[in-house]
C-alpha atoms as a PDB file:
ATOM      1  CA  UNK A   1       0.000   0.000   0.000  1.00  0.00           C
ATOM      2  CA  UNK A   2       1.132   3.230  -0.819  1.00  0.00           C
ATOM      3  CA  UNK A   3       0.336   7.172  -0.244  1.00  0.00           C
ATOM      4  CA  UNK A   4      -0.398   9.982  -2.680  1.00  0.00           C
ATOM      5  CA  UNK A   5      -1.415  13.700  -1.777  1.00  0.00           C
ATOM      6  CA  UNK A   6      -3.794  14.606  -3.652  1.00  0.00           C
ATOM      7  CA  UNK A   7      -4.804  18.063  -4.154  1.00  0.00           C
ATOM      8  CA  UNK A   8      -8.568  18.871  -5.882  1.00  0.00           C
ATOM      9  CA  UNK A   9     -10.997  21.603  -5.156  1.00  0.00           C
ATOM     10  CA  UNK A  10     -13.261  22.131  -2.686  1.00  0.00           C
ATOM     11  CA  UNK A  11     -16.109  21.750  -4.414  1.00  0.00           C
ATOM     12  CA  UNK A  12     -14.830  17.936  -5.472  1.00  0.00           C
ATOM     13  CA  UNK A  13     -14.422  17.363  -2.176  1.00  0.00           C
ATOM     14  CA  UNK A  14     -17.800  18.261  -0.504  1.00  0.00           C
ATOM     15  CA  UNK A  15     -19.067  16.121  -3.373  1.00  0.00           C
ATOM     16  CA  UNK A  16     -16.921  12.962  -2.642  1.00  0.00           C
ATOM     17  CA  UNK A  17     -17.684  13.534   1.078  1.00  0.00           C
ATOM     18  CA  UNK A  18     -21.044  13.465   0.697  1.00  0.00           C
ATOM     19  CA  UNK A  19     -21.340  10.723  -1.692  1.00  0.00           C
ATOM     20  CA  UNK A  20     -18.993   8.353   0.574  1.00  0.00           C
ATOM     21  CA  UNK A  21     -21.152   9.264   3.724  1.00  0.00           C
ATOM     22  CA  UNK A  22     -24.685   8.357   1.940  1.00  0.00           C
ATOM     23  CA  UNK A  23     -22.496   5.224   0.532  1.00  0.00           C
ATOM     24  CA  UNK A  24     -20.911   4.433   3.982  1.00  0.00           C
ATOM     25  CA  UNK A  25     -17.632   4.341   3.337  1.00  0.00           C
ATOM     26  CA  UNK A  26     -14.877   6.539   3.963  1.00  0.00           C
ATOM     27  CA  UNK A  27     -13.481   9.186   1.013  1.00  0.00           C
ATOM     28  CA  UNK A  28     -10.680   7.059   0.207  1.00  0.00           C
ATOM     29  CA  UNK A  29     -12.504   4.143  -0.153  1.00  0.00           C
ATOM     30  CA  UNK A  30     -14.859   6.404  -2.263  1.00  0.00           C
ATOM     31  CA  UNK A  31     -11.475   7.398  -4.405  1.00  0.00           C
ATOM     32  CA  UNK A  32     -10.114   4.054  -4.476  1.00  0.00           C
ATOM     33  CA  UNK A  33     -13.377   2.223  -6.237  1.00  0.00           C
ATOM     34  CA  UNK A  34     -13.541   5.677  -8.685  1.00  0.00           C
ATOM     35  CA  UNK A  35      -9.665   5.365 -10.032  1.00  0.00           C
ATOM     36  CA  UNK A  36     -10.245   1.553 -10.415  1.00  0.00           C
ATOM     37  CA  UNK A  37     -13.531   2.004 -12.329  1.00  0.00           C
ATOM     38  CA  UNK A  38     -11.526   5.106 -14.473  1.00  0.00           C
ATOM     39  CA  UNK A  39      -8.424   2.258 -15.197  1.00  0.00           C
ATOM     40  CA  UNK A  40     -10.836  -0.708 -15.782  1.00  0.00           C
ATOM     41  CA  UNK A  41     -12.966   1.423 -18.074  1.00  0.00           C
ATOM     42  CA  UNK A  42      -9.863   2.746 -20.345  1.00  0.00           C
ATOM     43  CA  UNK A  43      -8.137  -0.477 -20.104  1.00  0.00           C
ATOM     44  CA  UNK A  44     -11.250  -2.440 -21.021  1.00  0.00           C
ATOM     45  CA  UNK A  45     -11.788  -0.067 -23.636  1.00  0.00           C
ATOM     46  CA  UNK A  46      -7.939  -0.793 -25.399  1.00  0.00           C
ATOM     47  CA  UNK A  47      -8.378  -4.617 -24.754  1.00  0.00           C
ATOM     48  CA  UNK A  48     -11.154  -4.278 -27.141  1.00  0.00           C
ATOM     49  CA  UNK A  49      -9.661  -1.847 -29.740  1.00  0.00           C
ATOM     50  CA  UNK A  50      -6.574  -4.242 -30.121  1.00  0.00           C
ATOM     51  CA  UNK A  51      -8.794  -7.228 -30.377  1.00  0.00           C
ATOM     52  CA  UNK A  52     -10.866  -5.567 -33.208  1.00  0.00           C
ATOM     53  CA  UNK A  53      -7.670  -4.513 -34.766  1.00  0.00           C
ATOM     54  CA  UNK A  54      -6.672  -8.421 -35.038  1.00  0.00           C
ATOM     55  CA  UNK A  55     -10.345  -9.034 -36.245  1.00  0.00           C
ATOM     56  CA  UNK A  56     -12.016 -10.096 -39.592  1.00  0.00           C
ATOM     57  CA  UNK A  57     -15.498  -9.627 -41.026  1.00  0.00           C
ATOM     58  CA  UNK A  58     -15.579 -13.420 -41.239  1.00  0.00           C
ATOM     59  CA  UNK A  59     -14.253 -14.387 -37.589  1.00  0.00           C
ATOM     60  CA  UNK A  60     -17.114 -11.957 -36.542  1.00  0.00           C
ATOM     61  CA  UNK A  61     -19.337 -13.875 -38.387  1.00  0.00           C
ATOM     62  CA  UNK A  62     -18.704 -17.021 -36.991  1.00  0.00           C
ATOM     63  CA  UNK A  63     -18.381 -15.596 -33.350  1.00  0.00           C
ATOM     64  CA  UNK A  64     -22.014 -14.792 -34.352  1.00  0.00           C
ATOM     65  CA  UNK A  65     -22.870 -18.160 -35.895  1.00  0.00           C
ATOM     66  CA  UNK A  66     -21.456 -19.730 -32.566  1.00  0.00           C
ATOM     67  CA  UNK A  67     -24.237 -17.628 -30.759  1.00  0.00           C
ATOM     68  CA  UNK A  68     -27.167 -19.663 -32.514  1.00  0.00           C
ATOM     69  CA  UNK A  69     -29.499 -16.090 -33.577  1.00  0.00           C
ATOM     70  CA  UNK A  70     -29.274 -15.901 -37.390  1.00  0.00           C
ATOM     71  CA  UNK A  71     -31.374 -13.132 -37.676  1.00  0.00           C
ATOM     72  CA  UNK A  72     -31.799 -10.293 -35.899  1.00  0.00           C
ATOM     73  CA  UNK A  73     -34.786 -10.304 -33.200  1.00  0.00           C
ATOM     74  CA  UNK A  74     -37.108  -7.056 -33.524  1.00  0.00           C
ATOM     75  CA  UNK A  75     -36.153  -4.643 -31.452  1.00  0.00           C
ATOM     76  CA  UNK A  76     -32.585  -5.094 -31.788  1.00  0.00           C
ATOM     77  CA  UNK A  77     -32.009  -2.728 -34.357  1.00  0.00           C
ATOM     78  CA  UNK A  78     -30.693   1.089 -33.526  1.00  0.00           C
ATOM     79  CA  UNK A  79     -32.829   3.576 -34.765  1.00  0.00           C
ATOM     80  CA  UNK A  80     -32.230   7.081 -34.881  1.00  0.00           C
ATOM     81  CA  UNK A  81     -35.102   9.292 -32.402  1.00  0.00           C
ATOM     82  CA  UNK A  82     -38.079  10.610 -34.543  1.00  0.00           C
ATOM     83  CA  UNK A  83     -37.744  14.791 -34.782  1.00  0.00           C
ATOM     84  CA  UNK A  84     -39.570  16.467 -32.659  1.00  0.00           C
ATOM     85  CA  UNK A  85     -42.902  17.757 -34.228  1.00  0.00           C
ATOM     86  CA  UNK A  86     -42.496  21.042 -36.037  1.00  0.00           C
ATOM     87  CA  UNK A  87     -39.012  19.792 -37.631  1.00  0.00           C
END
């Protein structure tokens, strides 16, 4: 285990202080949990870039056939919000 001074502002830490007390935990615990869900995020995020990097349409393809849906399922899809009315 280790020490680091950290400096922020007070507004940051009113806001961490109050968030650890209605979580019950202390404000480094409260730090701790945020800088490992910052490093998992970004590091989960480059474990994926560098896999798609090494990636083909075709392996997808078969990752997908290995899943056992050939089609899509409706709902699935992504489509884009409707404009509001007027627009």
């Amino acid at each position: 285990m280790s020490n680091y001074a950290l400096r922020l502002p007070e507004s940051l830490k009113q806001a961490a202080k109050r968030i650890a007390a209605a979580d019950d935990t202390t404000m480094n615990q409260f730090f701790v949990v945020a800088i490992a869900e910052k490093i998992s995020a970004m590091e989960t995020a480059e474990f994926f870039k560098k896999r798609a990097a090494l990636s083909t349409p075709e392996a997808a393809n078969a990752a997908w056939g290995k899943v056992g849906v050939t089609s899509a399922i409706p709902g699935d899809a992504w489509e884009p919000p409707s404009p509001p009315h007027g627009q």
